[in-house]
Protein backbone atom coordinates (compact mmCIF):
# COMPACT_ATOMS: atom_id res chain seq x y z
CA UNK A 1 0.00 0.00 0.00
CA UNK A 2 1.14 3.67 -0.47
CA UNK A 3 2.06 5.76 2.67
CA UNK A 4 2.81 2.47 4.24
CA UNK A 5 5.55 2.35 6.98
CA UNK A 6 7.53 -0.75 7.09
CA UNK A 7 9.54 -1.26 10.88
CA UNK A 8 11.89 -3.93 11.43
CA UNK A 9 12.67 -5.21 15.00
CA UNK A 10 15.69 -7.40 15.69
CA UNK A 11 14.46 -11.31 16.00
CA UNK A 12 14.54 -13.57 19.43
CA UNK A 13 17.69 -14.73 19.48
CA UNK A 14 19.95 -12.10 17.81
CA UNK A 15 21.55 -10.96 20.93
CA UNK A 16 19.54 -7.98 21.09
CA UNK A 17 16.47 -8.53 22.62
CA UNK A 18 17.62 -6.45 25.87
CA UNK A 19 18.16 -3.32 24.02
CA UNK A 20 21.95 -4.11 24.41
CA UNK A 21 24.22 -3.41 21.71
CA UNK A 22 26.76 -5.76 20.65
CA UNK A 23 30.57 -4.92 21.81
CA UNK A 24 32.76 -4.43 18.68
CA UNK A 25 36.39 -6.58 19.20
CA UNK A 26 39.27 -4.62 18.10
CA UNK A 27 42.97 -4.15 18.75
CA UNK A 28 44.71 -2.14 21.11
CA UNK A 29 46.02 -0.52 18.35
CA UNK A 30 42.78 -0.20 16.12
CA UNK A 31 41.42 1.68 19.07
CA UNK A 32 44.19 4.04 19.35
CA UNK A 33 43.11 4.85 15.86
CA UNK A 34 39.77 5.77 16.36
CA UNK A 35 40.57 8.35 18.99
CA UNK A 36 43.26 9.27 17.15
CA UNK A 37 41.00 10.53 14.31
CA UNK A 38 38.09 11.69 16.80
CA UNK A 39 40.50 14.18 18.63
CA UNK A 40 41.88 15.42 15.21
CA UNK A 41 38.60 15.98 13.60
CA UNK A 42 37.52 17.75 17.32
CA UNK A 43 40.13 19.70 17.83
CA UNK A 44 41.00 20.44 14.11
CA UNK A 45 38.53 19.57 11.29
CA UNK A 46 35.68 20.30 12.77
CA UNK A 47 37.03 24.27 13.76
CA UNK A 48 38.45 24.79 10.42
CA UNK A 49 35.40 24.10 8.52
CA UNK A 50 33.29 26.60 11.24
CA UNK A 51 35.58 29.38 10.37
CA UNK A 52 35.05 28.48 6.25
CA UNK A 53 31.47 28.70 6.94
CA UNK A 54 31.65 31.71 8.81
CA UNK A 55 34.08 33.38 5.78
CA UNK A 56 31.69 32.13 3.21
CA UNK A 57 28.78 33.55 5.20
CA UNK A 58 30.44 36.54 5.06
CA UNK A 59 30.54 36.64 1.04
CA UNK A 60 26.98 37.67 0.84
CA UNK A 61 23.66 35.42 -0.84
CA UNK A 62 23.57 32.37 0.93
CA UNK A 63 21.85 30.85 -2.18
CA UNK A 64 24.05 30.50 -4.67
CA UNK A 65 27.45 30.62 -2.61
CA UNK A 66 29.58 27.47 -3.59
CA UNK A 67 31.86 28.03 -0.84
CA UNK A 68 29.17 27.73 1.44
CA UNK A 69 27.38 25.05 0.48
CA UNK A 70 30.49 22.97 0.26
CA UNK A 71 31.79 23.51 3.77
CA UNK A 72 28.28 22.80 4.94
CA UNK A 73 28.53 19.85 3.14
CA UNK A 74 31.59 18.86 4.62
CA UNK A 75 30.71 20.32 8.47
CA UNK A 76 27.89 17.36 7.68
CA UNK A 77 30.29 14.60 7.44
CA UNK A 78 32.58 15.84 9.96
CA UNK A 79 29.75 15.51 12.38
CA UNK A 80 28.46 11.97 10.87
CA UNK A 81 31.85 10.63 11.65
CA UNK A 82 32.17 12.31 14.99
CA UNK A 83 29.11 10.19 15.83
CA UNK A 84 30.41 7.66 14.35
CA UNK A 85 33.46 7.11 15.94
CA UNK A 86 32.22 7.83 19.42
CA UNK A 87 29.51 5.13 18.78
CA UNK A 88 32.04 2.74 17.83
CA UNK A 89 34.71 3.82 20.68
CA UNK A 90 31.58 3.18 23.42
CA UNK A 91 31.06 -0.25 22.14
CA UNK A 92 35.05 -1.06 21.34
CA UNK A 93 36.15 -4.85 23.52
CA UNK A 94 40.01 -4.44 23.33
CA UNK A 95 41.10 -7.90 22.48
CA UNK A 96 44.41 -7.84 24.04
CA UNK A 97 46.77 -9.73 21.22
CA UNK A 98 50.30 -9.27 22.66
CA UNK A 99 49.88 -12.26 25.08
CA UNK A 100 48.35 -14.45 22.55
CA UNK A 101 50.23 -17.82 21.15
CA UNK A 102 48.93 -21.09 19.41
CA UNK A 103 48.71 -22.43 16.13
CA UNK A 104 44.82 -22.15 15.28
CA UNK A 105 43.25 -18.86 13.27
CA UNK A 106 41.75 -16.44 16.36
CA UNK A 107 41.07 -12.71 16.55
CA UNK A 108 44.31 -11.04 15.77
CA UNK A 109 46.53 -13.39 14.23
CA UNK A 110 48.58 -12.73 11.23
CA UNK A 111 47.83 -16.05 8.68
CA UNK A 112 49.89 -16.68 5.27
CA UNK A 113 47.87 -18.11 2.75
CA UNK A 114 48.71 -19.57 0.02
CA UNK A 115 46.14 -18.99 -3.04
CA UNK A 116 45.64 -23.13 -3.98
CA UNK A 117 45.62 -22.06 -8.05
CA UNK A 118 48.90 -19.79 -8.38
CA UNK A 119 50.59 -20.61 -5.53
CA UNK A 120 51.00 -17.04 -4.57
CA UNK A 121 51.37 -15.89 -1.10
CA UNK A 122 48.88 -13.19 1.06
CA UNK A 123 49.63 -12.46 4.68
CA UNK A 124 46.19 -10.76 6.85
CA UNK A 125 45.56 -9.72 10.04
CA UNK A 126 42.27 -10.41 11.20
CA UNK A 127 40.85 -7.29 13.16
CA UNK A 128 37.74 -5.68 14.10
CA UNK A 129 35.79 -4.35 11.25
CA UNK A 130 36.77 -0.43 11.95
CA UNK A 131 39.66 -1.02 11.84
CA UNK A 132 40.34 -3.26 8.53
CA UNK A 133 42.55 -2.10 5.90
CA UNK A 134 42.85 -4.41 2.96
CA UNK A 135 45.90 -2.15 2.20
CA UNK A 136 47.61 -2.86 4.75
CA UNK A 137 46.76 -6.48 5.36
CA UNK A 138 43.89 -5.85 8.00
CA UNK A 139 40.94 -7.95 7.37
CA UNK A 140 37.33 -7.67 9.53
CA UNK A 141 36.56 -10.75 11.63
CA UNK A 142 33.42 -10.43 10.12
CA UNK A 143 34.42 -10.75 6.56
CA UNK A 144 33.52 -14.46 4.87
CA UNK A 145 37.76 -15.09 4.52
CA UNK A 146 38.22 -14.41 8.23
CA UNK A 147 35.09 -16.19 9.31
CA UNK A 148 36.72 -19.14 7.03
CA UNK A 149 39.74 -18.57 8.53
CA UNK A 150 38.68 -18.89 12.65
CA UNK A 151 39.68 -21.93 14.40
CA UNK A 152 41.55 -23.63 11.44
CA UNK A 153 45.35 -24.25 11.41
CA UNK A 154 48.72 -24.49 9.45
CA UNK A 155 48.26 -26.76 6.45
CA UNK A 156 44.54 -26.55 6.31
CA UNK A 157 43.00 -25.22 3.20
CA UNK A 158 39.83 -23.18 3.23
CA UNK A 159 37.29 -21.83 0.63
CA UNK A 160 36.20 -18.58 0.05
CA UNK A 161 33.39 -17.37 -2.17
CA UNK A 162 34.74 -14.42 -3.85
CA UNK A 163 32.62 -12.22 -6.43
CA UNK A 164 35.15 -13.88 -9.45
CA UNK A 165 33.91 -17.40 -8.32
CA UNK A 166 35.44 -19.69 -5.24
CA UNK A 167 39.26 -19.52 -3.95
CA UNK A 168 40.92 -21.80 -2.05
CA UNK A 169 43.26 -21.10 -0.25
CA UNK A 170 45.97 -23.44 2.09
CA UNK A 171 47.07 -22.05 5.34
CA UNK A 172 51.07 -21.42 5.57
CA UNK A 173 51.49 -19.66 9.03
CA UNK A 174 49.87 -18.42 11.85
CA UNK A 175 51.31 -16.06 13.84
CA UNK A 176 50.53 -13.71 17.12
CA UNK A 177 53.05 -11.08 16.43
């Protein structure tokens, strides 16, 4: 029907039920990140584009002032990730990685793989998901190669579906540091 408004509730059994949001794992390091880049855009980003506003204010017709509606635009997203992070910093559980040891895939190891068709090698880190990097090696714990990855070891292969079809990859190390 037109005009109709759709809501969605979280099912029995998603871990939600209480009103209780879900803690988000991540490094000691990941989190250092986050503030990191909440006390720069704080104390810097968010000041700087308040003074361009206030200069483009200053040039006259609010209307059809480019300067204006850009540093507006970007004042928005400032703020959106100022929420953002602090939403994510509330519900951060710093997995403390420096102690940990073993030779199965857990939260914060680094695992060589070994793609099963060319033989080439990867190394990831698997890491909360605000602070993976796919540049840099960082993978979420939620993505389907680190989910494939928990709890297996050295030697094992695993297989990914990837938007090119299936990989398979074998597992050449797992390390902690």
């Amino acid at each position: 029907r037109a005009g109709t408004m759709i809501l969605c509730f979280d099912t029995p059994g998603s871990g939600q039920e209480s009103g209780e949001m879900d803690k988000l794992p991540m490094t000691r390091e990941g989190l250092q990140a986050l503030e990191d880049e909440l006390k720069r855009l704080k104390a810097v980003d968010r000041p700087a584009v308040i003074q361009a506003i206030a200069e483009a204010r200053a040039h006259g017709d609010l209307s059809e002032n480019a300067e204006y509606d850009a540093a507006r635009d970007k004042q928005g997203f400032i703020e959106g990730r100022i929420a953002e992070l602090e939403a994510a910093i509330s519900l951060a559980e710093v997995i403390d990685t420096s102690a940990m040891a073993g030779d199965t895939v857990r939260f914060g190891a680094w695992v060589v793989l070994a793609d099963e068709d060319t033989g080439k090698e990867v190394t990831y880190r698997i890491v909360g998901q605000h602070e993976a990097d796919l540049e840099k090696g960082k993978i979420s714990v939620t993505s389907p190669l680190a989910r494939a990855l928990i709890g297996k070891s050295a030697e094992d292969s695993v297989e990914v579906a990837a938007p090119g079809g299936s990989k398979a990859y074998e597992i050449c190390e797992i390390r902690y540091k």
